[in-house]
Protein backbone atom coordinates (compact mmCIF):
# COMPACT_ATOMS: atom_id res chain seq x y z
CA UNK A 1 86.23 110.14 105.89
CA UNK A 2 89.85 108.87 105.19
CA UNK A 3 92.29 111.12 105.45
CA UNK A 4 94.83 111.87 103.09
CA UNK A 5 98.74 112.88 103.99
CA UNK A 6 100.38 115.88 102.65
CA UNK A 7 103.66 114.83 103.02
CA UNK A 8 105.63 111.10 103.27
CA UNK A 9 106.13 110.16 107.20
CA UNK A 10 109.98 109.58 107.88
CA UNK A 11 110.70 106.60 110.13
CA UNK A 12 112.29 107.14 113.38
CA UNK A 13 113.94 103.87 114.49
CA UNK A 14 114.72 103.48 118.52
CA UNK A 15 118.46 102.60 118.57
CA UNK A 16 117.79 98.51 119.08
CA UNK A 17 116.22 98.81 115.71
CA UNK A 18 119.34 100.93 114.28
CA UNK A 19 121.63 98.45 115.75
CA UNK A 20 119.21 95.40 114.12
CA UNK A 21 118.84 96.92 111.19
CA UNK A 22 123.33 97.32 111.06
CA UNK A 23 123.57 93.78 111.73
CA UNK A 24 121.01 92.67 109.39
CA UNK A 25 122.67 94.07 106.81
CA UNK A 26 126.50 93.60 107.52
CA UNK A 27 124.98 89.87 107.78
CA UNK A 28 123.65 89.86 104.37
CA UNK A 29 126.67 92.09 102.80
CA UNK A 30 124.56 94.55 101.28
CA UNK A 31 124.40 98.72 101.98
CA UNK A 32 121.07 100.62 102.41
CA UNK A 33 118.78 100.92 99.58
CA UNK A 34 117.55 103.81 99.01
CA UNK A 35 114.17 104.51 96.71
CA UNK A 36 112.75 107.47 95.08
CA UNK A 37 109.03 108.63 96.95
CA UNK A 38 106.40 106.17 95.65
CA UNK A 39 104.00 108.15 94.32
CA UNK A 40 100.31 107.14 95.57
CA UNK A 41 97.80 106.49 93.38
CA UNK A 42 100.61 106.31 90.44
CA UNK A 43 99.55 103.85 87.88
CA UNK A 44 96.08 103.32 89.25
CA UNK A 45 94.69 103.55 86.35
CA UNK A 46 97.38 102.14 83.69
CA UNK A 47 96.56 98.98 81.89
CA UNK A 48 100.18 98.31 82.12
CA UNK A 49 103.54 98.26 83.82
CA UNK A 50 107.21 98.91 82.47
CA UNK A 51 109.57 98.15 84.74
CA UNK A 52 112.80 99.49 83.75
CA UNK A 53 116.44 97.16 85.12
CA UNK A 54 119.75 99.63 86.63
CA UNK A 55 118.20 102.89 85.05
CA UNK A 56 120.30 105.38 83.44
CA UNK A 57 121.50 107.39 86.61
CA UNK A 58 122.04 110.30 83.96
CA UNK A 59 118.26 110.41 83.13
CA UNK A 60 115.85 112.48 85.64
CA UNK A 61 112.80 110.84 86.20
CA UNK A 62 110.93 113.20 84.57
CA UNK A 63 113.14 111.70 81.40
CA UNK A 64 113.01 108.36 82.40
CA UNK A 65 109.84 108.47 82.17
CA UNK A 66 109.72 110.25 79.05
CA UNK A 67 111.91 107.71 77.53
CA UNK A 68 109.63 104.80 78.29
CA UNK A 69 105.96 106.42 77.66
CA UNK A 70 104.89 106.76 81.37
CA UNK A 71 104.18 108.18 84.37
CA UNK A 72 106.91 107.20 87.55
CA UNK A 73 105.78 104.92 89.75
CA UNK A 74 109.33 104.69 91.66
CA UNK A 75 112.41 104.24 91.37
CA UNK A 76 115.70 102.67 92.94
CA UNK A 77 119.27 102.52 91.55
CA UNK A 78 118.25 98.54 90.55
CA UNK A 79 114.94 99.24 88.88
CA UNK A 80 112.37 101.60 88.45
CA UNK A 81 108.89 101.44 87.40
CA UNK A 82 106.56 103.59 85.57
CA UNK A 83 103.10 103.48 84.53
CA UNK A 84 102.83 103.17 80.84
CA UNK A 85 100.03 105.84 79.17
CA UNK A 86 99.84 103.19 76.40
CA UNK A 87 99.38 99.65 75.47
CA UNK A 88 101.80 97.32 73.43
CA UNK A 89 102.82 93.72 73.52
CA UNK A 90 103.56 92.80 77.10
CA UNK A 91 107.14 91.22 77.37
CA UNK A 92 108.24 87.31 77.50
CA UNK A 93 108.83 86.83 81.05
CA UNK A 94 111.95 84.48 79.35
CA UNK A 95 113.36 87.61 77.01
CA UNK A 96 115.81 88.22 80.18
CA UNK A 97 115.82 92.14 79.01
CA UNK A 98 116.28 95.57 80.57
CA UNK A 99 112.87 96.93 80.33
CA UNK A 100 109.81 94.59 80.68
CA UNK A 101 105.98 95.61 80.05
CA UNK A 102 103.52 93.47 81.71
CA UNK A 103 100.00 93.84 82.84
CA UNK A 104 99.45 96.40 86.06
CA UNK A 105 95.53 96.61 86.39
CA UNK A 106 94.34 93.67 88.70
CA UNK A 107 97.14 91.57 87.71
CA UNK A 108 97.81 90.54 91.87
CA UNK A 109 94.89 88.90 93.76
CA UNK A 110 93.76 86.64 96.47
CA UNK A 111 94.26 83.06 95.65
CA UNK A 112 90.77 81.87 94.55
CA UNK A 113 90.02 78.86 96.85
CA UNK A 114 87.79 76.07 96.78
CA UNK A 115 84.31 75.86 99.04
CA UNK A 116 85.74 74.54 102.36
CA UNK A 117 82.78 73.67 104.83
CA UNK A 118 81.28 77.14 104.55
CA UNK A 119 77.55 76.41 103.52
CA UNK A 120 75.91 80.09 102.37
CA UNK A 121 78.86 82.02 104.16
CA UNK A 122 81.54 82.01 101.32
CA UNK A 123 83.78 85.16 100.96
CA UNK A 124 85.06 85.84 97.52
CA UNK A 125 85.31 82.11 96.85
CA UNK A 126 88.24 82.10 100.08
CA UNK A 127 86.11 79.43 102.04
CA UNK A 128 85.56 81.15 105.24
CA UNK A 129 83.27 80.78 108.11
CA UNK A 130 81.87 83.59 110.18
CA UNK A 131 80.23 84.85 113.26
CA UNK A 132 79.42 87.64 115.93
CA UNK A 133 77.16 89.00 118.13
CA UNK A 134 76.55 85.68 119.35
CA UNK A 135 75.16 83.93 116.68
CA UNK A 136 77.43 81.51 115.09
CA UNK A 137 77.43 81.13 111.38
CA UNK A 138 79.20 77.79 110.56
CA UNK A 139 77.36 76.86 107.71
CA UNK A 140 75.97 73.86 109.48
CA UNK A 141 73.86 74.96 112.23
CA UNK A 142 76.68 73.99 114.93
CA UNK A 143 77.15 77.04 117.53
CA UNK A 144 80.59 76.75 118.48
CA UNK A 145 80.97 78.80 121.12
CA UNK A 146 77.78 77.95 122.90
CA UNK A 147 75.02 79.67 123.00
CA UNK A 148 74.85 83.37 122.91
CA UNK A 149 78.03 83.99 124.21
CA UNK A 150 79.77 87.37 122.50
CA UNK A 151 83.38 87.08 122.42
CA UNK A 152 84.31 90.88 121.36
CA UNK A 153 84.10 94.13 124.20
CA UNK A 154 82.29 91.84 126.93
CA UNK A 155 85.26 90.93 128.58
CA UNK A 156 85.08 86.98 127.74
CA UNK A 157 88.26 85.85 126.98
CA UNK A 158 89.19 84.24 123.47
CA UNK A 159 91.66 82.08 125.05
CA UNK A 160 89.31 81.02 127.93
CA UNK A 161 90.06 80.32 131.50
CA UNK A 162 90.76 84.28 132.32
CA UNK A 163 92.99 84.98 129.59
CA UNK A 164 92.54 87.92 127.80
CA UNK A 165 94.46 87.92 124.84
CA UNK A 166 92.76 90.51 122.34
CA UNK A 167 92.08 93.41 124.80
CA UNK A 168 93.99 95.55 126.96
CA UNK A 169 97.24 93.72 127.81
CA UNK A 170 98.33 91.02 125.48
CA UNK A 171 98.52 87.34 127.37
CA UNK A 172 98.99 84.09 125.93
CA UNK A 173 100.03 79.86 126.61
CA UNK A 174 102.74 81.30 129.65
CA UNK A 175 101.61 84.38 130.27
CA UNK A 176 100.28 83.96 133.43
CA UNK A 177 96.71 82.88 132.40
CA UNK A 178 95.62 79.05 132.01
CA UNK A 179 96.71 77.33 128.58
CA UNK A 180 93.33 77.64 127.27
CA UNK A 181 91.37 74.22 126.76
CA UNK A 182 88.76 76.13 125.18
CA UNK A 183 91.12 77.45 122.74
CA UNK A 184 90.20 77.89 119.07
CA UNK A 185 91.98 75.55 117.01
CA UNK A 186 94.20 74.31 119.93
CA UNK A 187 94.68 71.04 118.24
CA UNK A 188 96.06 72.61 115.06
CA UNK A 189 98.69 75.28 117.67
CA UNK A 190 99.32 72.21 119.30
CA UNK A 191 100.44 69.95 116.62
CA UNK A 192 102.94 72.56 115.30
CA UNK A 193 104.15 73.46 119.63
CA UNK A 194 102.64 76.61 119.44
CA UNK A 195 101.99 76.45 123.00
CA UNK A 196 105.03 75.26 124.40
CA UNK A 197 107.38 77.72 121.67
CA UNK A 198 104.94 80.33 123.46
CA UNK A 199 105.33 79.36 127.68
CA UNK A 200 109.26 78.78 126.51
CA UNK A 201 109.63 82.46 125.32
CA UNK A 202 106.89 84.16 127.22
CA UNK A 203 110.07 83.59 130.38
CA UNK A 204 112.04 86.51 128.94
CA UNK A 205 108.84 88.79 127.30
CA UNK A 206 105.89 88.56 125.09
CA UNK A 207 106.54 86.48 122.24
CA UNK A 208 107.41 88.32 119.21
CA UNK A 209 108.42 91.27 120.73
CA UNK A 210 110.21 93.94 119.09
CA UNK A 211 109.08 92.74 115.53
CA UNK A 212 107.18 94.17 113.04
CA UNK A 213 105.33 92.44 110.69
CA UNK A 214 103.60 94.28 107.30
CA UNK A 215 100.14 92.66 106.16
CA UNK A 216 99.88 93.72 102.60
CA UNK A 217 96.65 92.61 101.42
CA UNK A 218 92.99 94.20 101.65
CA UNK A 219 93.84 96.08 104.51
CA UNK A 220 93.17 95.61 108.36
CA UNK A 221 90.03 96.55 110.58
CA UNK A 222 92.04 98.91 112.35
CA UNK A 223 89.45 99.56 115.24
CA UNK A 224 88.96 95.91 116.05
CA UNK A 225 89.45 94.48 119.20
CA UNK A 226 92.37 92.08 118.70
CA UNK A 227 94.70 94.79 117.37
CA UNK A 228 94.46 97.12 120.65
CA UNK A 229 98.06 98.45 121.17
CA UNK A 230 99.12 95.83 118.53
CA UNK A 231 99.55 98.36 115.30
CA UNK A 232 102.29 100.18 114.52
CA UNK A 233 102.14 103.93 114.43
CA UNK A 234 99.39 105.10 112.35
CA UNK A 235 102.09 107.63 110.43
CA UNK A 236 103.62 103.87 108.87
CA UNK A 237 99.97 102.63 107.57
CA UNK A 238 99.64 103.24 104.03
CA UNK A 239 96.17 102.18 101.56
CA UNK A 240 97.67 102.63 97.62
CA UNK A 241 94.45 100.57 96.73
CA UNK A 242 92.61 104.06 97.70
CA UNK A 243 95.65 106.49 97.87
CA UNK A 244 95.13 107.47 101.36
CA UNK A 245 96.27 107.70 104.54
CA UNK A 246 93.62 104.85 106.59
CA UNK A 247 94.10 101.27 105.22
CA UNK A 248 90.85 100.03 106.59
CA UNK A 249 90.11 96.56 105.46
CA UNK A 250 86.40 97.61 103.86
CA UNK A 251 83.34 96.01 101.99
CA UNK A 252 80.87 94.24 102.81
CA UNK A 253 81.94 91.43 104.98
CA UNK A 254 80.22 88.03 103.38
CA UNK A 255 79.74 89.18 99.63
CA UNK A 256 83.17 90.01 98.72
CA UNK A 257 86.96 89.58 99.89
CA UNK A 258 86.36 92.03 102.79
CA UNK A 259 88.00 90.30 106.20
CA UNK A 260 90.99 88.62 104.19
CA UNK A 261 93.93 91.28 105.43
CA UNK A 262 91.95 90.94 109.30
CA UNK A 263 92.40 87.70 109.48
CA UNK A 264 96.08 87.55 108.20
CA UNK A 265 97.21 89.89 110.67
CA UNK A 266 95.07 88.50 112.95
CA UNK A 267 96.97 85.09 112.46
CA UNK A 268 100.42 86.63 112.72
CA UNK A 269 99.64 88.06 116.12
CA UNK A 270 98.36 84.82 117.39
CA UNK A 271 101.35 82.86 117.11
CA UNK A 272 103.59 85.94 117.70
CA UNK A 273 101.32 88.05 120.26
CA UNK A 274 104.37 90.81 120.71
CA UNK A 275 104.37 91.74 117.15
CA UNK A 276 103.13 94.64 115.93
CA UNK A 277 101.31 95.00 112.88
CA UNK A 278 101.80 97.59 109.80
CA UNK A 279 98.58 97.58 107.72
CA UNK A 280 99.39 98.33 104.10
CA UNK A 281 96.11 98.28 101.77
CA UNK A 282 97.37 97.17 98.17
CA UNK A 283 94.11 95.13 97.17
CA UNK A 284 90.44 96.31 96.83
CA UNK A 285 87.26 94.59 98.35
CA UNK A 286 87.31 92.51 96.02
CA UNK A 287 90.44 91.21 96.21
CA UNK A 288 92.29 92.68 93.35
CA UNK A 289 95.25 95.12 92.92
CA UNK A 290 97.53 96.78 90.67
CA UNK A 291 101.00 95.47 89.80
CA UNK A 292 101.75 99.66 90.78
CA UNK A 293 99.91 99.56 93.99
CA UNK A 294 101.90 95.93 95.01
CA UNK A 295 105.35 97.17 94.16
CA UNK A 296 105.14 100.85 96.07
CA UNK A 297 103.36 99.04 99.51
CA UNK A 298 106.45 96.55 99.29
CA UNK A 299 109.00 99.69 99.60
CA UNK A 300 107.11 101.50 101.98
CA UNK A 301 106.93 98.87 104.49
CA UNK A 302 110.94 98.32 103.95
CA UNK A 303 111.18 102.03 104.39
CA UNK A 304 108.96 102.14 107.48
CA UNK A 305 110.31 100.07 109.59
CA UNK A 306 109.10 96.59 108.53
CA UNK A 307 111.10 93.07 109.16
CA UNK A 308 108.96 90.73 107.72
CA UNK A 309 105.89 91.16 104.91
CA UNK A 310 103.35 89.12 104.45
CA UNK A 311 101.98 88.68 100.81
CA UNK A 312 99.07 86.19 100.78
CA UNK A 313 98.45 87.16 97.62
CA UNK A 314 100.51 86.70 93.77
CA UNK A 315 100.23 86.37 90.46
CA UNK A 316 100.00 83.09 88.31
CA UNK A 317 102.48 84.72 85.87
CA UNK A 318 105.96 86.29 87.28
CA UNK A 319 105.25 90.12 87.97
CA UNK A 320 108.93 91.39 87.47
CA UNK A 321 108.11 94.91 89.14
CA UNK A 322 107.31 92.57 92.17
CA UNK A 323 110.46 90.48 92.21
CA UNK A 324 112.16 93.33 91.63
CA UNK A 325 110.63 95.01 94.84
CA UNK A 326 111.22 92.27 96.82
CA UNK A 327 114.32 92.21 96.31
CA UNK A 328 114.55 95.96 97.75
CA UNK A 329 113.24 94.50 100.88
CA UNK A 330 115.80 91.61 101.23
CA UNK A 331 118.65 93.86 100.19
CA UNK A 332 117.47 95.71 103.84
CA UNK A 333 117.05 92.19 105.21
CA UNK A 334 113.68 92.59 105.11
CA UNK A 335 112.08 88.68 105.23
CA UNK A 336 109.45 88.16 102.78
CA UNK A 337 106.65 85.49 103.30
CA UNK A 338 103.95 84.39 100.32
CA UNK A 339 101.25 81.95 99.78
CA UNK A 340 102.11 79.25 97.39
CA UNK A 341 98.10 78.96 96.11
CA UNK A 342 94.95 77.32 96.27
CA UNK A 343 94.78 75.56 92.95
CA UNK A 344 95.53 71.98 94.66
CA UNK A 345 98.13 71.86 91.64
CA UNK A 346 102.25 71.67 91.07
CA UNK A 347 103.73 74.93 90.37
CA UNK A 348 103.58 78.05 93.11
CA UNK A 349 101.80 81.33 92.08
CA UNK A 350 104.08 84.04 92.03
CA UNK A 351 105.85 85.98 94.01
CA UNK A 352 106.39 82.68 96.11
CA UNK A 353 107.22 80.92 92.71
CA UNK A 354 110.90 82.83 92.87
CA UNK A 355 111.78 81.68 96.04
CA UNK A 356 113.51 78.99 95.24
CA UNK A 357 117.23 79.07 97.35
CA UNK A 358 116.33 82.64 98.46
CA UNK A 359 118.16 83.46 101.40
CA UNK A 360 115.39 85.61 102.82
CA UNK A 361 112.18 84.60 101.10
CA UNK A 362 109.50 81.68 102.47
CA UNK A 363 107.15 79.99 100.03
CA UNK A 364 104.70 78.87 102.04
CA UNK A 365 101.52 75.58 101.58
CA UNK A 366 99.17 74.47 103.44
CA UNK A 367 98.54 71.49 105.56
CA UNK A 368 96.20 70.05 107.73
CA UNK A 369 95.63 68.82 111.36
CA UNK A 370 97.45 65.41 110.52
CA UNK A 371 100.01 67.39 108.81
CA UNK A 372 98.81 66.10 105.54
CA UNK A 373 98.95 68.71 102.55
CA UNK A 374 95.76 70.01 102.28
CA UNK A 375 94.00 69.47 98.90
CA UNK A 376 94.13 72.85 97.91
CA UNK A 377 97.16 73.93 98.37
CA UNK A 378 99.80 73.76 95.50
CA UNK A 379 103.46 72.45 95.81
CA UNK A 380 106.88 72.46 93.99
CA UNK A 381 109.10 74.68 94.68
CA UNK A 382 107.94 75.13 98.73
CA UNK A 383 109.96 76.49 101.53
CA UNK A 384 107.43 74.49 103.95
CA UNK A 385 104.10 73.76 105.36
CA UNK A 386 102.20 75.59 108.05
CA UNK A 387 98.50 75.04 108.99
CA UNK A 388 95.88 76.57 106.53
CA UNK A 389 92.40 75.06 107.61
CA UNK A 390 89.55 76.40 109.09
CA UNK A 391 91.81 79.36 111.20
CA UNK A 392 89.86 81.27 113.15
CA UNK A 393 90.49 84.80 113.54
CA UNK A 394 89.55 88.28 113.48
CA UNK A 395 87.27 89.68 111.36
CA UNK A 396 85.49 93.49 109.94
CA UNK A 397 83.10 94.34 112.87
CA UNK A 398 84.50 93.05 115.80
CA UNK A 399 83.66 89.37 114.77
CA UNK A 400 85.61 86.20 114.28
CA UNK A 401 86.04 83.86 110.80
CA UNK A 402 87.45 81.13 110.54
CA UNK A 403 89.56 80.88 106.90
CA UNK A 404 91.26 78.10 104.77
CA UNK A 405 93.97 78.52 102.12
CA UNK A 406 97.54 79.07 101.72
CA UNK A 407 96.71 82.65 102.46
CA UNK A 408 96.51 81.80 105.94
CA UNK A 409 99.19 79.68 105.94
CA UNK A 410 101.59 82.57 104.94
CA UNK A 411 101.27 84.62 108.31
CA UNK A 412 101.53 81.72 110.37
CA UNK A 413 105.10 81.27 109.08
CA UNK A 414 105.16 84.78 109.17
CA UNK A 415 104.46 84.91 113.07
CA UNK A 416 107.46 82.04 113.33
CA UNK A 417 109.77 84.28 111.86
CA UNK A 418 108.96 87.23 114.37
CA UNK A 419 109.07 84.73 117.53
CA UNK A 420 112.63 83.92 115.88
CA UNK A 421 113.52 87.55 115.45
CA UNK A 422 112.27 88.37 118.67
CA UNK A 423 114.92 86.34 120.72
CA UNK A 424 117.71 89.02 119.06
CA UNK A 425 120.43 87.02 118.26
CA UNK A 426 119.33 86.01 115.17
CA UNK A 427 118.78 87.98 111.87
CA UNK A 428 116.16 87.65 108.34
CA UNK A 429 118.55 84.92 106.80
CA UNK A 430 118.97 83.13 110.13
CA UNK A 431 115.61 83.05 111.36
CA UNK A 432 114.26 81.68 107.33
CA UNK A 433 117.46 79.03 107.95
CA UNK A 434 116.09 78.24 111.21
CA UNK A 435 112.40 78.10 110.16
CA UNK A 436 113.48 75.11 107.43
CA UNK A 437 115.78 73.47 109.67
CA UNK A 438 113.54 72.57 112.46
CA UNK A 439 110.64 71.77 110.02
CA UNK A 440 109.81 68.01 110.06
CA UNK A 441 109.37 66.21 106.98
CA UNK A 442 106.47 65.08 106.44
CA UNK A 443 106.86 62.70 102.95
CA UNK A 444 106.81 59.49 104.47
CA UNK A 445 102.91 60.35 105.32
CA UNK A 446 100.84 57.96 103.30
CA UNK A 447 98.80 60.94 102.09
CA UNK A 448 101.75 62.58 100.97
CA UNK A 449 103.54 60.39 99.22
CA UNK A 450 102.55 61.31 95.78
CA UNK A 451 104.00 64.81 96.56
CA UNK A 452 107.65 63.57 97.91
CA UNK A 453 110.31 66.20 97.27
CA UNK A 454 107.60 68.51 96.33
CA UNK A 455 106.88 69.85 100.12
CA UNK A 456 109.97 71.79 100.92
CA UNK A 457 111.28 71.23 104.35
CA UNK A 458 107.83 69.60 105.93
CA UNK A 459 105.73 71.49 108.26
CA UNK A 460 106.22 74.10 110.74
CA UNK A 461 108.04 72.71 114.30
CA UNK A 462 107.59 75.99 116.78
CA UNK A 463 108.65 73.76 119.48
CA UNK A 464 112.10 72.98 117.32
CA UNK A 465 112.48 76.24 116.21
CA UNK A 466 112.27 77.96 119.73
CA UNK A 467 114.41 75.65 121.37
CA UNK A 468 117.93 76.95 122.95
């Protein structure tokens, strides 16, 4: 049974994180934002959202509210949002006004995605592979880790060659164990110098140390394997999907979107094994959530400690609550990664469709093993590119899936920007300036010449981006 909290946790920074958390935001010239309690479970039910631009500071909330027809969902000097206990005509996202009503119910979702090699195994229409206990379930009879080998609690290492990576202590390419020909998808960490970005930092710690990264998606199998000691305190995880205190990525694996928010943290902490991981639940099995439930996980994981969110997840309209949130979390220099989409089309779903020039935002596509943009994944406005096919990684019941999309594109970038972080002379805007600089273009690829201009910086260069 999930327990629920009586009270709000309060963050208690060490004081390297008070001192990163100073210079992050004398670096970005802002002050501290401050936000009224988000209210769990506020809005759950509303068909729709009003989010209300630099409310009245003479109103209370209980008048705000009033004013506007609603329930308080939160609130911040900037914005505020309440739950609207009626239905009207939503608001042009052009009309450029004060108070906009738009759609709150299941407006944010996975993007859907295209079959991708997955024979009867398709989750939620995501394209993902899956298997455990031995038996491998690649859609095409192929066992791929030979025979009945069980990769979870039998002490066989993921990595192979005597590394352990998921259990106990955390090793990794440089960590003392062997660089892992046996590696899932080495030739994808490979082409983007995941291994050598890894041995190159692993000299002075584990990679990614000292970060923390919030997965806001369908939540996070909390008890599996791979996330042993790699959580955050269990007073910062949050599920607003259910209004509780355990944000347990549930379901049933294989008939719905259950395993999505595994494997995106899972991702994150293999390119940036020091990370730790905040699991925020804002989407339901099935891959759906409330414009409400989106907004209050994006403050709580600002207020909790986080320095980077992941959101592979969005909208194919703007969500103004959500920009507005998001822009919360970069005024505490908070860096904000999201998934461009899977609709193989021009134009980004949103959030990562107001990225565009942001300082502190990544909009992120997909691309394949010979860095060609992979047919799914949309383009435009793009920060970059970062692998998004066939990933293996975690998944519900101690067992591994391998996932394409843009969704799992997202925390790879989101895993660069914590093995930036990590080194500590860089903050949020440095480590996103650093993340495009080092990317290399990849336009002049035959396959990606109809998208020229249209692919951001290129793809991901670890081995660029880690370099002195």
């Amino acid at each position: 049974m999930k327990e629920t909290p009586m009270t709000r946790p309060t963050l208690i920074r060490s004081s390297m994180g008070l001192l990163l958390s100073a210079a992050l935001l004398t670096a970005c010239g802002t002050s501290t934002p401050t936000a009224a309690v988000p209210q769990p479970g506020a809005g759950s039910s509303a068909e729709q959202i009003v989010t209300v631009l630099n409310p009245d500071p003479a109103l209370s909330d209980v008048q705000l509210a009033a004013r506007h027809g609603g329930t308080l969902v939160t609130r911040t000097p900037a914005f505020a949002v309440i739950a609207a206990a009626d239905t009207r005509p939503l608001t042009a996202q052009n009309a450029g006004l004060g108070v906009v009503r738009e759609r709150n119910r299941g407006a944010l979702s996975l993007p859907a995605m295209n079959r991708v090699n997955a024979g009867s195994n398709t989750i939620g229409g995501q394209g993902v592979n899956y298997w455990g206990g031995g038996v491998a379930y690649w859609g095409n009879g192929v066992a791929y880790w030979g025979g009945s080998t069980t990769l979870w609690g039998s002490g066989v290492a993921y990595w192979g060659g005597g590394v352990n990576y998921w259990g106990g202590g955390v090793n990794y390419w440089g960590g003392g164990g062997q660089n892992g020909t046996t590696v899932a998808n080495i030739d994808t960490w490979q082409s983007i110098g995941l291994d050598v970005a890894q041995t190159r930092l692993g000299a002075n710690g584990v990679p990614g140390a000292g970060v923390t990264i919030a997965v806001l998606d369908t939540g996070v199998d909390v008890a599996h394997p791979m996330f042993t000691s790699s959580l955050t305190p269990q007073d910062t995880w949050y599920d607003f999907a259910d209004g509780d205190a355990l944000p347990m990525d549930d379901g049933t694996f294989g008939q719905d979107a259950s395993g999505h928010g595994t494997e995106v943290a899972g991702l994150a902490l293999i390119v940036a094994p020091g990370a730790k991981i905040m699991p925020v639940r804002v989407l339901d099995a099935q891959g759906q959530g409330n414009v409400s439930s989106v907004v209050q996980g994006i403050l709580w994981a600002t207020d909790h400690g986080a320095d980077i969110i992941n959101l592979s997840l969005g909208s194919d309209e703007p969500v103004e609550a959500v920009k507005q949130a998001i822009g919360y979390a970069n005024d505490a220099g908070v860096v904000v990664v999201a998934s461009a989409g899977n609709a193989g089309t021009e134009g980004l779903r949103y959030p990562a469709g107001h990225f565009a020039g942001s300082a502190l935002n990544l909009a992120v596509g997909s691309h394949g093993l010979a860095w060609n943009k992979s047919a799914f994944s949309q383009y435009g406005a793009l920060s970059l590119l970062a692998p998004g096919e066939e990933l293996v990684g975690p998944a519900p019941g101690g067992r591994l899936a391998a996932w394409s999309g843009t969704s799992m594109s997202a925390p790879v970038v989101a895993g660069a920007a914590a093995l930036a972080l990590s080194s500590g002379s860089l903050n949020g805007a440095d480590a996103v300036r650093r993340i495009q600089a080092t990317a290399t273009g990849v336009d002049a690829l035959a396959a990606n010449q109809p998208f020229a201009g249209k692919l951001g910086a290129g793809r991901l260069n670890l081995d660029a981006l880690t370099r002195p």
